[in-house]
C-alpha atoms as a PDB file:
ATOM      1  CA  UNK A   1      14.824   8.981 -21.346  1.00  0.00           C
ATOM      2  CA  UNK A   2      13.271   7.960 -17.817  1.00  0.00           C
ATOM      3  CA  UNK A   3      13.649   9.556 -14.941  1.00  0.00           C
ATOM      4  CA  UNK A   4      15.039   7.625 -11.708  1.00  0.00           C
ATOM      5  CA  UNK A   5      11.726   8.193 -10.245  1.00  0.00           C
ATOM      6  CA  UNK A   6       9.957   6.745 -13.176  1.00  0.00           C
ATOM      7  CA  UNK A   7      10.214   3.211 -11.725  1.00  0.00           C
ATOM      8  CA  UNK A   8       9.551   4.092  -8.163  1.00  0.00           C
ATOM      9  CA  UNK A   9       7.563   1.345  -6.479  1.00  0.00           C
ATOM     10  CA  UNK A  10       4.159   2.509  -6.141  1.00  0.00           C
ATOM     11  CA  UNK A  11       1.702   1.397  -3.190  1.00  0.00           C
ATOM     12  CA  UNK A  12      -2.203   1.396  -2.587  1.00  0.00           C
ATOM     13  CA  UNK A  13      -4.368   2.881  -0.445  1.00  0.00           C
ATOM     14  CA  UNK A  14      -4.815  -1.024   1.512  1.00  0.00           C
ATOM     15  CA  UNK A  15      -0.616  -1.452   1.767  1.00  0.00           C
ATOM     16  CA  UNK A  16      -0.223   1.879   3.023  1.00  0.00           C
ATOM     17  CA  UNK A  17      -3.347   1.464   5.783  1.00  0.00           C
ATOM     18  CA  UNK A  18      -1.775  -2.081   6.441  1.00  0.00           C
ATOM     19  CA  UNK A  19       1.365  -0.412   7.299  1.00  0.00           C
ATOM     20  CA  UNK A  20       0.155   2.449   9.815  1.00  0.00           C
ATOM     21  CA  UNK A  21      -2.735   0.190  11.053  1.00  0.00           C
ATOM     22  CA  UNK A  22      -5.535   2.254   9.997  1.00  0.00           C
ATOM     23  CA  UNK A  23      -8.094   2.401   7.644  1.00  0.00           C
ATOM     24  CA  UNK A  24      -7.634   2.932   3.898  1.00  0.00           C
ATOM     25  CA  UNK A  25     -10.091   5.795   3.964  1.00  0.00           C
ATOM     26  CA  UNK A  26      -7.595   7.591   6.380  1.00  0.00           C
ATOM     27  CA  UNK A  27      -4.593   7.468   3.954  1.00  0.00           C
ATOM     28  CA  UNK A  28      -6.968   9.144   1.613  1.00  0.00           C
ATOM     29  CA  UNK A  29      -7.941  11.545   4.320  1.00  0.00           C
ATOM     30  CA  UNK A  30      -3.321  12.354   4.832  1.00  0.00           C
ATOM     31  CA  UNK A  31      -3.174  12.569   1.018  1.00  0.00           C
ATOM     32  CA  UNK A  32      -5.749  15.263   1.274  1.00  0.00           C
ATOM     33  CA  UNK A  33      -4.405  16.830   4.303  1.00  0.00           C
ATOM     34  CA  UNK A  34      -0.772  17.115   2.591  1.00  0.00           C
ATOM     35  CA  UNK A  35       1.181  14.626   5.052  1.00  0.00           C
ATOM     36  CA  UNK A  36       1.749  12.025   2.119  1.00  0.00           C
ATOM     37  CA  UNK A  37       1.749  12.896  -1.884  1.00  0.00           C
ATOM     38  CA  UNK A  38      -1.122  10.723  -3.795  1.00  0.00           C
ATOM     39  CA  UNK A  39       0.043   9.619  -7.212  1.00  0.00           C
ATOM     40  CA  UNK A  40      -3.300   9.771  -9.736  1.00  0.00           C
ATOM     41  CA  UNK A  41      -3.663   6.533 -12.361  1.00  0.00           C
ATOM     42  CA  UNK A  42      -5.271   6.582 -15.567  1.00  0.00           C
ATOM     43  CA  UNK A  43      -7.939   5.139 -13.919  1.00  0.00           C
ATOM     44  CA  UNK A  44      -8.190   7.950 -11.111  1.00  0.00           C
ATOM     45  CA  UNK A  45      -7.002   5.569  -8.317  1.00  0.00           C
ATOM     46  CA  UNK A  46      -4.510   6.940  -6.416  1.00  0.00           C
ATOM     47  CA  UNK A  47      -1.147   5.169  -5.258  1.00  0.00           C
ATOM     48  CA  UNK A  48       1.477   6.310  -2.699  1.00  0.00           C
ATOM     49  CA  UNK A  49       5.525   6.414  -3.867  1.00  0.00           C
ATOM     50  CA  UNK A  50       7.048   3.512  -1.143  1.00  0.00           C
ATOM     51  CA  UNK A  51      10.074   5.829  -0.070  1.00  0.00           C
ATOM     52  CA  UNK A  52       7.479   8.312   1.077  1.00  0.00           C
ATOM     53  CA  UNK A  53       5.539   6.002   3.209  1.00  0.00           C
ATOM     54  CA  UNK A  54       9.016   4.415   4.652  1.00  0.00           C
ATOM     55  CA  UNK A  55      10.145   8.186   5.507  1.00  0.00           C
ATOM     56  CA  UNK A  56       6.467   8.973   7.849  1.00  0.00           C
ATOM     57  CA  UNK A  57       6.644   5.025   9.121  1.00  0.00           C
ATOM     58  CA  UNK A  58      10.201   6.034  10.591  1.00  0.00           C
ATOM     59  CA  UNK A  59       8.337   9.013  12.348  1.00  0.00           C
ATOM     60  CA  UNK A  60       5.225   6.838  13.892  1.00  0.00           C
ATOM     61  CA  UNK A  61       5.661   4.462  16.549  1.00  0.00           C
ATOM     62  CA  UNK A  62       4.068   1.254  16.898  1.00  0.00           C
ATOM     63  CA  UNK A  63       3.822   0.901  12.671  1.00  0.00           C
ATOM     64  CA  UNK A  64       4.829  -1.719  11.065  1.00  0.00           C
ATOM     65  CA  UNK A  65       8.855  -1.252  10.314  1.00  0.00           C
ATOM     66  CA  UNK A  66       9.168  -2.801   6.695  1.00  0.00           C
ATOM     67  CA  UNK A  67       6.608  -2.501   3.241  1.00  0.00           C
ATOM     68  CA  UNK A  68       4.980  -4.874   1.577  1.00  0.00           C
ATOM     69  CA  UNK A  69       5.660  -6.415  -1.892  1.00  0.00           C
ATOM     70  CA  UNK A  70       2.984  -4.545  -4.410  1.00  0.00           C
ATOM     71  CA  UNK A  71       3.231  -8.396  -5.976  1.00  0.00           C
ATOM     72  CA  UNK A  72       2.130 -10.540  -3.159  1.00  0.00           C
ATOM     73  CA  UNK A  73      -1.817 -10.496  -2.694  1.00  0.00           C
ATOM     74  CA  UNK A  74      -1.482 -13.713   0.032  1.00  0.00           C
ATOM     75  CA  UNK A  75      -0.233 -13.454   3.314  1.00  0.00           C
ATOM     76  CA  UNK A  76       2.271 -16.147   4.275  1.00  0.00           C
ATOM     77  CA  UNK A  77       0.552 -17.213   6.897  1.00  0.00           C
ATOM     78  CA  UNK A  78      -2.777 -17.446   5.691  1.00  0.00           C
ATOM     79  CA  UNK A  79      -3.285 -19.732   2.867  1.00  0.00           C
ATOM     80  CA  UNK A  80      -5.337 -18.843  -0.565  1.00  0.00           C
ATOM     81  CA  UNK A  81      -8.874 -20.210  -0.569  1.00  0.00           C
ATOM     82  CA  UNK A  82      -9.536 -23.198  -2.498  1.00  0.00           C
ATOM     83  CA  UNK A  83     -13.285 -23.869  -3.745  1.00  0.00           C
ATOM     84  CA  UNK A  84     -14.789 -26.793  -2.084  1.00  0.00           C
ATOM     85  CA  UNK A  85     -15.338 -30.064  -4.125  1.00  0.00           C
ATOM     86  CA  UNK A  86     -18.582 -31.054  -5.402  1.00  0.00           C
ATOM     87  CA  UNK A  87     -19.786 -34.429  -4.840  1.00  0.00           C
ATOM     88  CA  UNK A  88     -22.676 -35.485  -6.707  1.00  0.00           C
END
């Protein structure tokens, strides 16, 4: 049976830096440091639970209030590139 916490939404490194406005490198840098809790994948990447990184953005000012779907890779108001055509 799965836990509740099983399907916890999971961030990266880039959401959570896009959140507090810093780099990704300084998430890493909390994660080590003990202020958030770095999940480990398979692959040895690590990901941040969302309801941990909403708890500290309540405590910072001047971050960025709500989290970002993991699903959406486009901002809505920049458009996805499209490859030039070729004329020949």
């Amino acid at each position: 049976m799965l836990r509740p916490r099983d399907h916890e939404v999971l961030l990266t490194p880039a959401e959570v830096a896009a959140l507090f406005r810093v780099d990704p490198k300084t998430v890493t840098r909390w994660a080590k440091a003990g202020k958030l809790t770095a999940i480990r994948t398979l692959g040895g990447h690590r990901r941040y639970r969302q309801s941990e990184v909403q708890a500290l953005l309540k405590t910072v000012p001047g971050a960025i209030q709500s989290t970002p779907s993991p699903q959406s890779t486009t901002s809505p108001t920049m458009p996805a590139q499209v490859s030039p055509v070729r004329e020949f």
